[in-house]
Protein backbone atom coordinates (compact mmCIF):
# COMPACT_ATOMS: atom_id res chain seq x y z
CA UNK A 1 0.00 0.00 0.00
CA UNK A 2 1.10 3.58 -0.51
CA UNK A 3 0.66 6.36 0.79
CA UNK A 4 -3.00 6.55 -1.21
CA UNK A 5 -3.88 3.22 0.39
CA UNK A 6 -3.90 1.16 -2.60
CA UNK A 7 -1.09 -0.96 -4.65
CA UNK A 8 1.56 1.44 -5.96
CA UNK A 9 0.84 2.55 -9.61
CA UNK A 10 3.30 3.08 -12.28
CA UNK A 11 3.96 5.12 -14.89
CA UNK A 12 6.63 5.10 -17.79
CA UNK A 13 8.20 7.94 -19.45
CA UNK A 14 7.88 8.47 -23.05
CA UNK A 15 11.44 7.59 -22.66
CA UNK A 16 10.54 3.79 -22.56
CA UNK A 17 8.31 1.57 -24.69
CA UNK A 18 4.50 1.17 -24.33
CA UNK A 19 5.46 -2.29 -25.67
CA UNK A 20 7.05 -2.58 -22.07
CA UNK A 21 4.56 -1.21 -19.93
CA UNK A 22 1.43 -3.49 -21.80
CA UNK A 23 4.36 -6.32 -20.90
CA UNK A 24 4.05 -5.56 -17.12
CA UNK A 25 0.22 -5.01 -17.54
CA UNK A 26 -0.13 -8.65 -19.14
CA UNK A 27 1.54 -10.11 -15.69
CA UNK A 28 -0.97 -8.09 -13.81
CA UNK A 29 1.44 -4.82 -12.49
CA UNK A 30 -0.32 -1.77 -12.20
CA UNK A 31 1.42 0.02 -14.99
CA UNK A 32 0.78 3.24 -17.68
CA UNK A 33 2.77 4.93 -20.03
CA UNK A 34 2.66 9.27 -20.08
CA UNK A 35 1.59 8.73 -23.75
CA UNK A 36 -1.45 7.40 -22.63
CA UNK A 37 -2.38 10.53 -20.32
CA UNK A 38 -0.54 13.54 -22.67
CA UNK A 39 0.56 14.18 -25.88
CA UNK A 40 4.40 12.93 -27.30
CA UNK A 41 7.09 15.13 -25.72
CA UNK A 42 5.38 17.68 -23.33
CA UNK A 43 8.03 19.35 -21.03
CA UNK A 44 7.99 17.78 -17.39
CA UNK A 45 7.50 20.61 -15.56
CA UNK A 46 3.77 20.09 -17.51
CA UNK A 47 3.12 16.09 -16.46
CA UNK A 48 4.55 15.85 -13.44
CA UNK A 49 1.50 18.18 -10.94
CA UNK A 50 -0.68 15.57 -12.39
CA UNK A 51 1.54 12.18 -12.04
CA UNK A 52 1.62 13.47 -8.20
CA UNK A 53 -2.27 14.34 -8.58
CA UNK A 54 -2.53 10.93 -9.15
CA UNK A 55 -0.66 9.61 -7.00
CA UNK A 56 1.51 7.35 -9.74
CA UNK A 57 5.18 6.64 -9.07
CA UNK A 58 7.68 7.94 -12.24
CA UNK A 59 9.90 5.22 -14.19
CA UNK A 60 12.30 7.41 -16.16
CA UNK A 61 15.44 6.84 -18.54
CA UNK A 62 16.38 11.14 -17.66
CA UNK A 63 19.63 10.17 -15.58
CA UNK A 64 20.15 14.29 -16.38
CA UNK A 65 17.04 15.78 -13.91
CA UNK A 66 19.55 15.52 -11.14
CA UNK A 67 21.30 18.47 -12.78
CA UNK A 68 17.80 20.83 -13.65
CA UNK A 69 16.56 22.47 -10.69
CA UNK A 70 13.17 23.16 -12.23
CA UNK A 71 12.22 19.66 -12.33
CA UNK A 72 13.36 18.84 -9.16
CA UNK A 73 11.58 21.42 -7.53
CA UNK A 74 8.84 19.87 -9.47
CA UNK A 75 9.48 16.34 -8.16
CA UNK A 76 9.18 18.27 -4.36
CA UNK A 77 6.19 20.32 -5.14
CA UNK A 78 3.65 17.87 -6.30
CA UNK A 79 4.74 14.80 -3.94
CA UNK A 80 6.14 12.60 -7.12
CA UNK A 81 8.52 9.39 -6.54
CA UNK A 82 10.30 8.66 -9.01
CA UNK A 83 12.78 6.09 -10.02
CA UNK A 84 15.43 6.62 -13.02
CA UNK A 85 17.02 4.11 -14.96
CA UNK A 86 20.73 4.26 -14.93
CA UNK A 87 23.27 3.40 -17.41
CA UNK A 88 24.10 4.67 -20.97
CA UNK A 89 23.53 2.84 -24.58
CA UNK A 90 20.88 0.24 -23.10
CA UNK A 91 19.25 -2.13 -25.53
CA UNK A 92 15.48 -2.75 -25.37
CA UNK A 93 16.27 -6.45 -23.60
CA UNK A 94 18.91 -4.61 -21.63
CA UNK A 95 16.28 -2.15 -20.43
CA UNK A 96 13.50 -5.05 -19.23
CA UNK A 97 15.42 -7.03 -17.89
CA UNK A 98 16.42 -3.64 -15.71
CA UNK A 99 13.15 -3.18 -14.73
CA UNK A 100 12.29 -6.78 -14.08
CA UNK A 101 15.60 -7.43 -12.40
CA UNK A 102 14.68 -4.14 -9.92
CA UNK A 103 10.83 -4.39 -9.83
CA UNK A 104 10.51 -5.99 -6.46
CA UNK A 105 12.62 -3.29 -5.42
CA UNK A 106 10.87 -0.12 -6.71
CA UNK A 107 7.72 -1.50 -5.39
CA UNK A 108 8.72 -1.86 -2.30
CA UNK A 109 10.33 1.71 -1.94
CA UNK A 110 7.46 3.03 -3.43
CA UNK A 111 4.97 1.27 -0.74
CA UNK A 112 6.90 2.38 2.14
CA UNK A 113 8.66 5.60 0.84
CA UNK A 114 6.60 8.94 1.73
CA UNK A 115 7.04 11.40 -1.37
CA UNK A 116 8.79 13.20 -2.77
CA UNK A 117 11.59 11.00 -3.57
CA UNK A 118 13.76 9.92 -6.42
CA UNK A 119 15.78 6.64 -6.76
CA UNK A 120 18.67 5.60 -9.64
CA UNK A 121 17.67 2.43 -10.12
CA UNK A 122 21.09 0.47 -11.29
CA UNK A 123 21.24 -1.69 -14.52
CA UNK A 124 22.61 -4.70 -12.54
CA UNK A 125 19.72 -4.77 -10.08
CA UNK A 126 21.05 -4.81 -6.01
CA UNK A 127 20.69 -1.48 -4.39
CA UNK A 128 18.11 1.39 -5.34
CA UNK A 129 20.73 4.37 -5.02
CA UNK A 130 18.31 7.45 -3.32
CA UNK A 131 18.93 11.11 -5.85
CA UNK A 132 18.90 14.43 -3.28
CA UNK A 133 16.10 16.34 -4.10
C-alpha cells in the first residue's frame, strides 16, 4: 500500500516503450505509459503536478534531472517518486530485464517511501541508489 492506500501505480516515461509497460500489464502490475495521459514530448514541468495528482510513481530513462533544478523542484512540489534508470547505450532487452531485475525493489520503496523521492535504479539490479532532491 502507498501512501494513497492502494497498490503502488506506475507510470513510464515516453522515454521507454508502451510495448514494455502493456508487458508488465499482461503479468498483472499496475502500470501506464505518459503517452497514454498527454501528448508525445510535453516538457515535465507540464506532467509531473498531475503524475503526483494521481498519486503514480515515475519510471524514467532522464539520468540528467539531477542536474535541472526546475524539475526537481517539481518532483518536491507535487509529492512525485520517481525512479530513473541508470546506465548509458541500453538495448530494449537490456532495459527489461532492468526493470524486471529491480521491480521488487521499486515497489517496495514506493509502498513504504513517503514522497517526494527519487531513486537511480542500477542496470545490474542490487541497491536502489536514493537522488537528493
Amino acid at each position: 500500500m502507498n501512501q494513497l492506500g492502494a497498490a503502488p501505480a506506475f507510470c513510464f516515461d515516453n522515454n521507454l516503450s508502451p510495448q514494455l509497460v502493456a508487458g508488465m500489464r499482461a503479468f498483472g502490475e499496475s502500470a501506464i505509459h505518459l503517452s497514454e495521459i498527454f501528448p508525445k514530448d510535453p516538457k515535465d514541468v507540464a506532467w509531473l503536478p498531475e503524475i503526483g495528482k494521481r498519486g503514480l510513481f515515475l519510471i524514467t530513462r532522464d539520468d540528467h534531472i539531477r542536474h535541472r533544478p526546475a524539475e526537481l523542484q517539481a518532483y518536491k512540489s507535487h509529492s512525485v517518486g520517481g525512479f530513473v534508470l541508470g546506465g548509458k547505450n541500453r538495448s530494449h532487452c537490456d532495459l527489461i530485464r532492468q526493470v524486471v531485475r529491480n521491480w521488487h525493489l521499486m515497489k517496495e520503496v514506493a509502498h513504504k517511501t513517503r514522497r517526494p523521492f527519487l531513486f537511480r535504479v542500477p542496470p545490474s539490479g542490487g541497491r536502489l541508489d536514493p537522488i537528493s532532491l
